[in-house]
C-alpha atoms as a PDB file:
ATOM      1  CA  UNK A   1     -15.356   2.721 -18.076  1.00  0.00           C
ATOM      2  CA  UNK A   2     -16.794   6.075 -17.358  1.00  0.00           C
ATOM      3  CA  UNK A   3     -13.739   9.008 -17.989  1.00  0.00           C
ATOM      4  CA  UNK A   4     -15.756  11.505 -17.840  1.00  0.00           C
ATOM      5  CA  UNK A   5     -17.285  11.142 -14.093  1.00  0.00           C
ATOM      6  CA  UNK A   6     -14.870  11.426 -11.554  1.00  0.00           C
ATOM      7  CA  UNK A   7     -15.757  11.112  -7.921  1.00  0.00           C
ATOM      8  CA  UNK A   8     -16.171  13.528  -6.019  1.00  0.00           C
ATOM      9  CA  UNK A   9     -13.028  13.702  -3.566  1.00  0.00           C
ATOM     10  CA  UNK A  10     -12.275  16.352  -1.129  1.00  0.00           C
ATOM     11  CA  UNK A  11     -10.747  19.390  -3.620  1.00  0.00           C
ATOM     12  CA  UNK A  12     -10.791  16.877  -6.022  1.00  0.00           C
ATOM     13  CA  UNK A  13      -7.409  14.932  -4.734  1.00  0.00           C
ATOM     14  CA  UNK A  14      -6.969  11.542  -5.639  1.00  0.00           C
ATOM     15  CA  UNK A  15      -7.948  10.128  -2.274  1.00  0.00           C
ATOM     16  CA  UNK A  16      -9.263   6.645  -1.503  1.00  0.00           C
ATOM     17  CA  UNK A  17     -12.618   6.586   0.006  1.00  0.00           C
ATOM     18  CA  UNK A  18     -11.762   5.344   3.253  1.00  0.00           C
ATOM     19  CA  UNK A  19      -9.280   8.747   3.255  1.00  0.00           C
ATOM     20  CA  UNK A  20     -11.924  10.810   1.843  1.00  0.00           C
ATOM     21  CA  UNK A  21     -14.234   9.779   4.344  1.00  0.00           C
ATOM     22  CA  UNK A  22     -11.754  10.210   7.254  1.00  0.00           C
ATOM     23  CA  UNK A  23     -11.143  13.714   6.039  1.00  0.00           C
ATOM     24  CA  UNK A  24     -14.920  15.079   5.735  1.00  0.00           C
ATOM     25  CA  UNK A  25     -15.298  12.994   9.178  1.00  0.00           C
ATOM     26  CA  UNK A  26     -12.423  15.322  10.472  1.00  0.00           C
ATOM     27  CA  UNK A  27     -13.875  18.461   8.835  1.00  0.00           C
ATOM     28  CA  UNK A  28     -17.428  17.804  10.271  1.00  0.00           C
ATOM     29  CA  UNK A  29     -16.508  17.210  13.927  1.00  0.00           C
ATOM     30  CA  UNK A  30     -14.662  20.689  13.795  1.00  0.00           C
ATOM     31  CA  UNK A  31     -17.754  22.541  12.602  1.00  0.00           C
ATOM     32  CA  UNK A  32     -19.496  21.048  14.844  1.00  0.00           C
ATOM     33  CA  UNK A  33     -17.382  22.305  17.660  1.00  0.00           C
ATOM     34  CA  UNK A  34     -17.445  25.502  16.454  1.00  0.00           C
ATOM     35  CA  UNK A  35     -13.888  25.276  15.437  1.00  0.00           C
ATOM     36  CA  UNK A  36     -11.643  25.941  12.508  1.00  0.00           C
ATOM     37  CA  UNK A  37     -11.138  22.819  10.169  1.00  0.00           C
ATOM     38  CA  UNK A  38      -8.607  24.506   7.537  1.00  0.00           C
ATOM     39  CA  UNK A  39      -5.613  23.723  10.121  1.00  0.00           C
ATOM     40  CA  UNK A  40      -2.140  22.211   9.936  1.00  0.00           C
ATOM     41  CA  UNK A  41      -3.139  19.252  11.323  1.00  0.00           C
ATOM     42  CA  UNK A  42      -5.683  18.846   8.269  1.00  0.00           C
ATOM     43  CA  UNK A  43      -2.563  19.429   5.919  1.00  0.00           C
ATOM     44  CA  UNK A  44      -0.375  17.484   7.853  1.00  0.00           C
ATOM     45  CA  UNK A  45      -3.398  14.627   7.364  1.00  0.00           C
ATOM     46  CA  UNK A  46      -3.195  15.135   3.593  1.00  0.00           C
ATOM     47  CA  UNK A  47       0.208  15.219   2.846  1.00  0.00           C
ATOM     48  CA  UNK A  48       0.408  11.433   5.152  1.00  0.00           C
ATOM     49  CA  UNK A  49      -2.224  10.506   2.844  1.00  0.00           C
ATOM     50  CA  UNK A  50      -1.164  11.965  -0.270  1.00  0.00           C
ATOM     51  CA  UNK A  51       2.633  11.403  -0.392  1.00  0.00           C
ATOM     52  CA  UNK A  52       3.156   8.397   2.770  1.00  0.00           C
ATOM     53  CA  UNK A  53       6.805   7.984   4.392  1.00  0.00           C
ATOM     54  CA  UNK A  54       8.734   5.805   3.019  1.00  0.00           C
ATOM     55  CA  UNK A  55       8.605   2.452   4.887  1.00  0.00           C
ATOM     56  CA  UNK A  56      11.902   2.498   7.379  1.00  0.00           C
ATOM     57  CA  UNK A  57      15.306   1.089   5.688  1.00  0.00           C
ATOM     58  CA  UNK A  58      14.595  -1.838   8.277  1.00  0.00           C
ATOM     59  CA  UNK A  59      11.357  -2.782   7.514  1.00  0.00           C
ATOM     60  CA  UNK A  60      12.575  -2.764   3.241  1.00  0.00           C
ATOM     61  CA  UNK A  61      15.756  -4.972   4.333  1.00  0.00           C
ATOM     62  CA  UNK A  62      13.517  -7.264   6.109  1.00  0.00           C
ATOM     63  CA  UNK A  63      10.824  -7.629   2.780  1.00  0.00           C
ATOM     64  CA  UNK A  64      13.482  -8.133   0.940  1.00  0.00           C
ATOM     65  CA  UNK A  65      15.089 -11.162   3.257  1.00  0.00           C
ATOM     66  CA  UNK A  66      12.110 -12.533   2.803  1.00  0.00           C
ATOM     67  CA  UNK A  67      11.634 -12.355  -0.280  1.00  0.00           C
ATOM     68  CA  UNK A  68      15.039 -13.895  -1.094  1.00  0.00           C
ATOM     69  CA  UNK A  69      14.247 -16.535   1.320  1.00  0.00           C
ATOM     70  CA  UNK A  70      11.023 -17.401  -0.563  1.00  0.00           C
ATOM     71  CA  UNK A  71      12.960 -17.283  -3.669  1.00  0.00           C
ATOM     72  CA  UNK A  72      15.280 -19.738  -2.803  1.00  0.00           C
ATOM     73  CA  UNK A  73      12.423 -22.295  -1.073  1.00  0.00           C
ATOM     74  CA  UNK A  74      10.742 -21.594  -5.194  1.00  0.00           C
ATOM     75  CA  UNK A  75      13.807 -22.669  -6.387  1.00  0.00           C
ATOM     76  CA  UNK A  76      14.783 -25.651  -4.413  1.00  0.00           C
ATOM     77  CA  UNK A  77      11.138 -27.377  -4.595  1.00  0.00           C
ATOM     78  CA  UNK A  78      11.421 -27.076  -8.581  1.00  0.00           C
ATOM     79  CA  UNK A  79      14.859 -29.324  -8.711  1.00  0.00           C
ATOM     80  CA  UNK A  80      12.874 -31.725  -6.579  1.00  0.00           C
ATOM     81  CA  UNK A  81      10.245 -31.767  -9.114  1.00  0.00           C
ATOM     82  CA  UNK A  82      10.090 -35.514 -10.157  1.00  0.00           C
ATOM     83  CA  UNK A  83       9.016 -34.943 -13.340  1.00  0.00           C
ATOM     84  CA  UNK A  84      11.979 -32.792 -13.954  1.00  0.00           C
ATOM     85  CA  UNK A  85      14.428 -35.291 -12.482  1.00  0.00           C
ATOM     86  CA  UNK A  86      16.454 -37.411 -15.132  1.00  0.00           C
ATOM     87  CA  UNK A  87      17.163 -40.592 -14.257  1.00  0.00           C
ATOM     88  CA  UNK A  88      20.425 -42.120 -16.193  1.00  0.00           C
ATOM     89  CA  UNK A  89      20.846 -46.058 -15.694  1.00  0.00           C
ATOM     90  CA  UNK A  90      24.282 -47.654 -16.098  1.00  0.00           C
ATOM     91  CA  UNK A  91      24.612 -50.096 -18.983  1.00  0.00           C
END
């Protein structure tokens, strides 16, 4: 592994490359246009990237339903394992 390169990220932020790449895109339209790039809206981009909302208290309940559902289904094919069934025979 190479620790002592480190890409090259817009002012050096840990930033994925798709984000990095979103955020020079963003930077080079507005110099194109003659306009100012160092807005809010190029913070407000950052911090969504940087530190992401929280996913809504619906969408965790629901992840976790699901995962308790697929819990369950894990649990209820391994008691119909056959090899794990004992089989007792009268005498």
């Amino acid at each position: 592994m190479n620790e002592g390169i480190q890409a090259e990220t817009f002012r050096g932020l840990p930033l994925t490359d798709d984000q990095d790449r979103e955020i020079r895109h963003y930077i080079h339209t507005k110099q194109r246009r003659g306009e100012q790039w160092d807005t809010a809206e190029l913070q407000a981009m950052l911090t969504d990237m940087l530190d992401p909302p929280e996913a809504a208290d619906d969408d965790a309940q629901a992840t976790e339903d699901c995962m308790a559902t697929e819990r369950a289904t894990a649990q209820g094919e391994e008691s119909l394992d056959p090899d794990r069934v004992l089989v007792h025979h009268a005498h």
